[in-house]
N, C-alpha and C. Protein backbone atom coordinates (compact mmCIF):
# COMPACT_ATOMS: atom_id res chain seq x y z
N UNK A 1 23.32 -15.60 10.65
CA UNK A 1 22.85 -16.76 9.95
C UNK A 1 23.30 -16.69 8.50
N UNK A 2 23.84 -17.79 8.20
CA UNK A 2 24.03 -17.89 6.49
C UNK A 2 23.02 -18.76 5.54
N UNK A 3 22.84 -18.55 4.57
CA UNK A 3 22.38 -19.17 3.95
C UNK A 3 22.34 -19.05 2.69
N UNK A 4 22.09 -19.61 1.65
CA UNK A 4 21.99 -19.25 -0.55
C UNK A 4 20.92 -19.45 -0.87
N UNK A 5 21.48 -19.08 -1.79
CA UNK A 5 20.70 -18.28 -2.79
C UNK A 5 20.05 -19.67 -3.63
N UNK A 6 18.78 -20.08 -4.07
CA UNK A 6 18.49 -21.24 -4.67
C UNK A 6 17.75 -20.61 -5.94
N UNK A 7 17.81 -21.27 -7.61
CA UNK A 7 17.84 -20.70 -8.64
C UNK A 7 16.15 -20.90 -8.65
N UNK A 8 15.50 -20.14 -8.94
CA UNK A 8 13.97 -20.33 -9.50
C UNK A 8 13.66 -19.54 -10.71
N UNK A 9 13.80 -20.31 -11.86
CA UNK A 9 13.76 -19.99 -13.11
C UNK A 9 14.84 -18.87 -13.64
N UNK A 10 14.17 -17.80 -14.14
CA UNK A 10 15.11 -16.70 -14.25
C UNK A 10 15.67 -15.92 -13.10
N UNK A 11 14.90 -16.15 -11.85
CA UNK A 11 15.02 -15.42 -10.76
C UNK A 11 15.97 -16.27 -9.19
N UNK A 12 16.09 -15.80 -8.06
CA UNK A 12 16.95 -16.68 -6.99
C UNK A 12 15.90 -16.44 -6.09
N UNK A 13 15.50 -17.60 -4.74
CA UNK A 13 14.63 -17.40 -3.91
C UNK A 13 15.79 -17.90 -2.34
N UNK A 14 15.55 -17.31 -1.26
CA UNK A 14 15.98 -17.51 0.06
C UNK A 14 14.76 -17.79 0.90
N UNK A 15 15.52 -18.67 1.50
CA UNK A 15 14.97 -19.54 2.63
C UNK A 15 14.62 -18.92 3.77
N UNK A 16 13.73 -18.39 4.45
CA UNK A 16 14.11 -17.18 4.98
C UNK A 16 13.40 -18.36 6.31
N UNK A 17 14.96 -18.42 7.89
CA UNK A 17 13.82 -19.09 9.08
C UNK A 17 12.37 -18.63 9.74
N UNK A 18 11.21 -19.45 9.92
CA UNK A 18 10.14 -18.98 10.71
C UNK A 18 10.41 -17.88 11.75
N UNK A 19 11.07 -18.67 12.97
CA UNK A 19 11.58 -17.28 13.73
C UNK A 19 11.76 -15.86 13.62
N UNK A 20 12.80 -15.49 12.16
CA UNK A 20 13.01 -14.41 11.81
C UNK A 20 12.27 -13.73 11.07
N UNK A 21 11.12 -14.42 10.39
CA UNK A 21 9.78 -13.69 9.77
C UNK A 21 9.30 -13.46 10.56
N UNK A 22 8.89 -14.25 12.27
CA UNK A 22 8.00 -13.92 13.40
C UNK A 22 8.47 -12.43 13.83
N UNK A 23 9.87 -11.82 14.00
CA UNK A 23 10.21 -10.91 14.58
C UNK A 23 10.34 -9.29 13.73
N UNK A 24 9.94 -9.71 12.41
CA UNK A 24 9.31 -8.34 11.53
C UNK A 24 7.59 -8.75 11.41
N UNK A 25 6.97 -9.87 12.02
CA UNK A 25 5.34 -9.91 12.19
C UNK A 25 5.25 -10.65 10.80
N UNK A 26 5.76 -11.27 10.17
CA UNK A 26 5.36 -11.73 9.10
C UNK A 26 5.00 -13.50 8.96
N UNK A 27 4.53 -14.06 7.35
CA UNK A 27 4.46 -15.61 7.92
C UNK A 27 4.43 -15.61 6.64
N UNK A 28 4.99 -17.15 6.09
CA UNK A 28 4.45 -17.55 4.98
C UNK A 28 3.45 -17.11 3.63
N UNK A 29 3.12 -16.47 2.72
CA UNK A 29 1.91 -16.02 2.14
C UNK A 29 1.96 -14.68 2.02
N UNK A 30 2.77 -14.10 2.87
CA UNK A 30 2.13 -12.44 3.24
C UNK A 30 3.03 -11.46 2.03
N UNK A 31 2.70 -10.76 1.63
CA UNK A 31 3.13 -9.59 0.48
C UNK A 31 4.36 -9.06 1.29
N UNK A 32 5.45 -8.52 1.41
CA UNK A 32 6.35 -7.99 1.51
C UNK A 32 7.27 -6.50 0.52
N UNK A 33 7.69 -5.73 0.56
CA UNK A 33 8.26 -4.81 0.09
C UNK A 33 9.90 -5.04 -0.06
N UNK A 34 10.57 -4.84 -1.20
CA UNK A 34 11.86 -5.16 -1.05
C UNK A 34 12.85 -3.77 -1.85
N UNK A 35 14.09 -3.53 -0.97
CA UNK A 35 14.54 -2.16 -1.98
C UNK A 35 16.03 -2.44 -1.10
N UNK A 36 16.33 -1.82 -1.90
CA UNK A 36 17.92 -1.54 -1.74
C UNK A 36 18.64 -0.44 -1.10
N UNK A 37 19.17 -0.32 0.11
CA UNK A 37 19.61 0.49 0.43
C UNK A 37 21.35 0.10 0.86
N UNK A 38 22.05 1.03 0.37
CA UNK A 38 23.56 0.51 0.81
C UNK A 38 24.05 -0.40 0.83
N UNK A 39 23.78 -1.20 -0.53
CA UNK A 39 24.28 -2.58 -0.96
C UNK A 39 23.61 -3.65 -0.08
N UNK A 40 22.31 -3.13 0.75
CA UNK A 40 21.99 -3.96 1.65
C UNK A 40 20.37 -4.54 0.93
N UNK A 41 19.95 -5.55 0.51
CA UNK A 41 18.57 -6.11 0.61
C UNK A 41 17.24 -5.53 1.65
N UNK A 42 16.45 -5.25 1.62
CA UNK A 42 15.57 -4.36 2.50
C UNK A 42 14.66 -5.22 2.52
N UNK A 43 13.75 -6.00 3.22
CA UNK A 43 12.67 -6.64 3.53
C UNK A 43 12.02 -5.79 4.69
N UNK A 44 10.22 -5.76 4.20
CA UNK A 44 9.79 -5.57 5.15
C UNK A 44 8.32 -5.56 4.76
N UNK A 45 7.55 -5.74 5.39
CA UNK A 45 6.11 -6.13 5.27
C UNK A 45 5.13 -5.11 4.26
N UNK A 46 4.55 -5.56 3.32
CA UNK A 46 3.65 -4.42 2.52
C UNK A 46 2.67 -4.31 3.14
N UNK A 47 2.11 -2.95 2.75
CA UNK A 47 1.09 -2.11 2.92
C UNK A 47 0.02 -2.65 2.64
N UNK A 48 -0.74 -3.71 2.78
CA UNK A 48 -2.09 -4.12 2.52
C UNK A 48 -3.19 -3.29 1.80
N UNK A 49 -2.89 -2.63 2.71
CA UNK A 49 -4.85 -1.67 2.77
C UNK A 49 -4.23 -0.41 2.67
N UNK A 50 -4.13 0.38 1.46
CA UNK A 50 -3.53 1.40 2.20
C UNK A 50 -4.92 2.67 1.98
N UNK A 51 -6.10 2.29 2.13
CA UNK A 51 -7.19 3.03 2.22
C UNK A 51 -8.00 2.66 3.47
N UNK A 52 -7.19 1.67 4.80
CA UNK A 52 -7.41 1.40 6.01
C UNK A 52 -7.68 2.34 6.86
N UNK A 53 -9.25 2.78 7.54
CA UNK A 53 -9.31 3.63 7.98
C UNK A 53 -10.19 4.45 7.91
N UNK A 54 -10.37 4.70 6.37
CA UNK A 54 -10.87 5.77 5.40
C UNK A 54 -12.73 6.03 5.82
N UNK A 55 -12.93 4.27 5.77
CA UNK A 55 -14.91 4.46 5.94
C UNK A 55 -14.41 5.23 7.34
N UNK A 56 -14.22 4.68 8.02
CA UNK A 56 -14.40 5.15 9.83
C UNK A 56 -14.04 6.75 9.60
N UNK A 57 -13.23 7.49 9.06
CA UNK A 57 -12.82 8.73 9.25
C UNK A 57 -14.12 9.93 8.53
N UNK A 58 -14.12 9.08 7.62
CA UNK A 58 -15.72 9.43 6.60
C UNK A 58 -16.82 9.76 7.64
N UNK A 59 -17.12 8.24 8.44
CA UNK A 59 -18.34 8.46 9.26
C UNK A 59 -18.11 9.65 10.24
N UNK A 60 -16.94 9.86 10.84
CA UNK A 60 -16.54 10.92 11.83
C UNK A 60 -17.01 11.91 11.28
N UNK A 61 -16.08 12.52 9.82
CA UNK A 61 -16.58 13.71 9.66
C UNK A 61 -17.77 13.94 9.56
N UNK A 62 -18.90 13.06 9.04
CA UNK A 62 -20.44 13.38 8.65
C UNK A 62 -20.78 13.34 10.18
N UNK A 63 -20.35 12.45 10.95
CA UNK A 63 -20.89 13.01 12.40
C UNK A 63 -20.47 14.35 12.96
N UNK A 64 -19.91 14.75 12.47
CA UNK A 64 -19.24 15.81 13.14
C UNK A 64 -20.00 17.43 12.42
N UNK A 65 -20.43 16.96 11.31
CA UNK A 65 -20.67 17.99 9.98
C UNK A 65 -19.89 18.52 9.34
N UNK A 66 -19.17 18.19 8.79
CA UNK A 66 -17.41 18.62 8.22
C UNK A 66 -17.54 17.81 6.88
N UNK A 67 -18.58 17.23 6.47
CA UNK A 67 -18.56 16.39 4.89
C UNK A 67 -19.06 16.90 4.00
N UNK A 68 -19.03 18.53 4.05
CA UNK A 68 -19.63 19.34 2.89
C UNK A 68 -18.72 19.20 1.57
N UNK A 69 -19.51 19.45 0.65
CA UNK A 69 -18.07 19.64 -0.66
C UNK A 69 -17.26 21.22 -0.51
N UNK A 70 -15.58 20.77 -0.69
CA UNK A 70 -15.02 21.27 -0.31
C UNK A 70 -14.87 22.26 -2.00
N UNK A 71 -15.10 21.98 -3.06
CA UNK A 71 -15.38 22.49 -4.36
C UNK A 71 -16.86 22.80 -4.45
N UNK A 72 -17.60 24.05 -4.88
CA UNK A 72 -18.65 23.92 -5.37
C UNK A 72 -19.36 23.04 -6.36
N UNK A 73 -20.44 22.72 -7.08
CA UNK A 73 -20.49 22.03 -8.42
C UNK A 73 -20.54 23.25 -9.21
N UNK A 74 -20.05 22.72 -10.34
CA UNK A 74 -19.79 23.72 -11.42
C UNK A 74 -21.34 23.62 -12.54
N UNK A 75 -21.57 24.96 -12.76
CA UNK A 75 -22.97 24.81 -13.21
C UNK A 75 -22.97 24.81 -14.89
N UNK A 76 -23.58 24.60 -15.46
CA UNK A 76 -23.45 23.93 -17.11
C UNK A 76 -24.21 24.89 -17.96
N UNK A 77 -24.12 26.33 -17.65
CA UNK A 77 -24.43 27.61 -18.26
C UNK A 77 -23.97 27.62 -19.53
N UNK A 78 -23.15 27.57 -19.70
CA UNK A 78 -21.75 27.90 -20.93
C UNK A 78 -21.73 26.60 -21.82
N UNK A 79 -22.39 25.47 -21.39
CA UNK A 79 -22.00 24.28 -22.17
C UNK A 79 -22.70 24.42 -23.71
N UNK A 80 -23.58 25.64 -23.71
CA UNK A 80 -23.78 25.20 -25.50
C UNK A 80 -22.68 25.80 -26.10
N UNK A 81 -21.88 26.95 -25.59
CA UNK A 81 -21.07 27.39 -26.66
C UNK A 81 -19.97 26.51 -26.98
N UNK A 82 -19.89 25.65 -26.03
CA UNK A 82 -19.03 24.60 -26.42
C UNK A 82 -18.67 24.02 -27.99
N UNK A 83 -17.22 23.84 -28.35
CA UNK A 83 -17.09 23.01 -29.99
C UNK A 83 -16.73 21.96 -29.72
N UNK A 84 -17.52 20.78 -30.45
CA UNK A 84 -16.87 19.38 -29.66
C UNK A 84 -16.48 19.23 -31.07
């Protein structure tokens, strides 16, 4: 498929067909990632959420008992000799 390049302000925007956004899962609106590899343009869908997951894995470990602190707390003995 061919198509150009159309001027939008300082920048160029492409027309990109429905079809061919359907077949990387994408639509209208959606965030995308773009980079360059081998003189080639790179499109491909961004990372939304990238903390997707995280509550659910949380609840596992506390079900499991594995959500202890993995650092002790540090105790505040020493804080008068401190010089602020």
């Amino acid at each position: 498929m061919h198509s150009s390049l159309k001027k939008i302000g300082n920048s160029a925007g492409i027309l990109i067909p429905k079809p061919m956004l359907a077949e990387i899962g994408a639509k209208a609106g959606d965030s995308i990632d773009l980079t360059v590899e081998n003189g080639r343009i790179i499109m491909q869908l961004a990372v939304n959420a990238p903390r997707a997951g995280w509550a659910e894995a949380s609840r596992q470990l506390a079900a499991e008992g594995d959500d202890g602190l993995v650092w002790p707390e540090f105790a505040n003995d020493d804080d008068a000799e401190l010089k602020w």
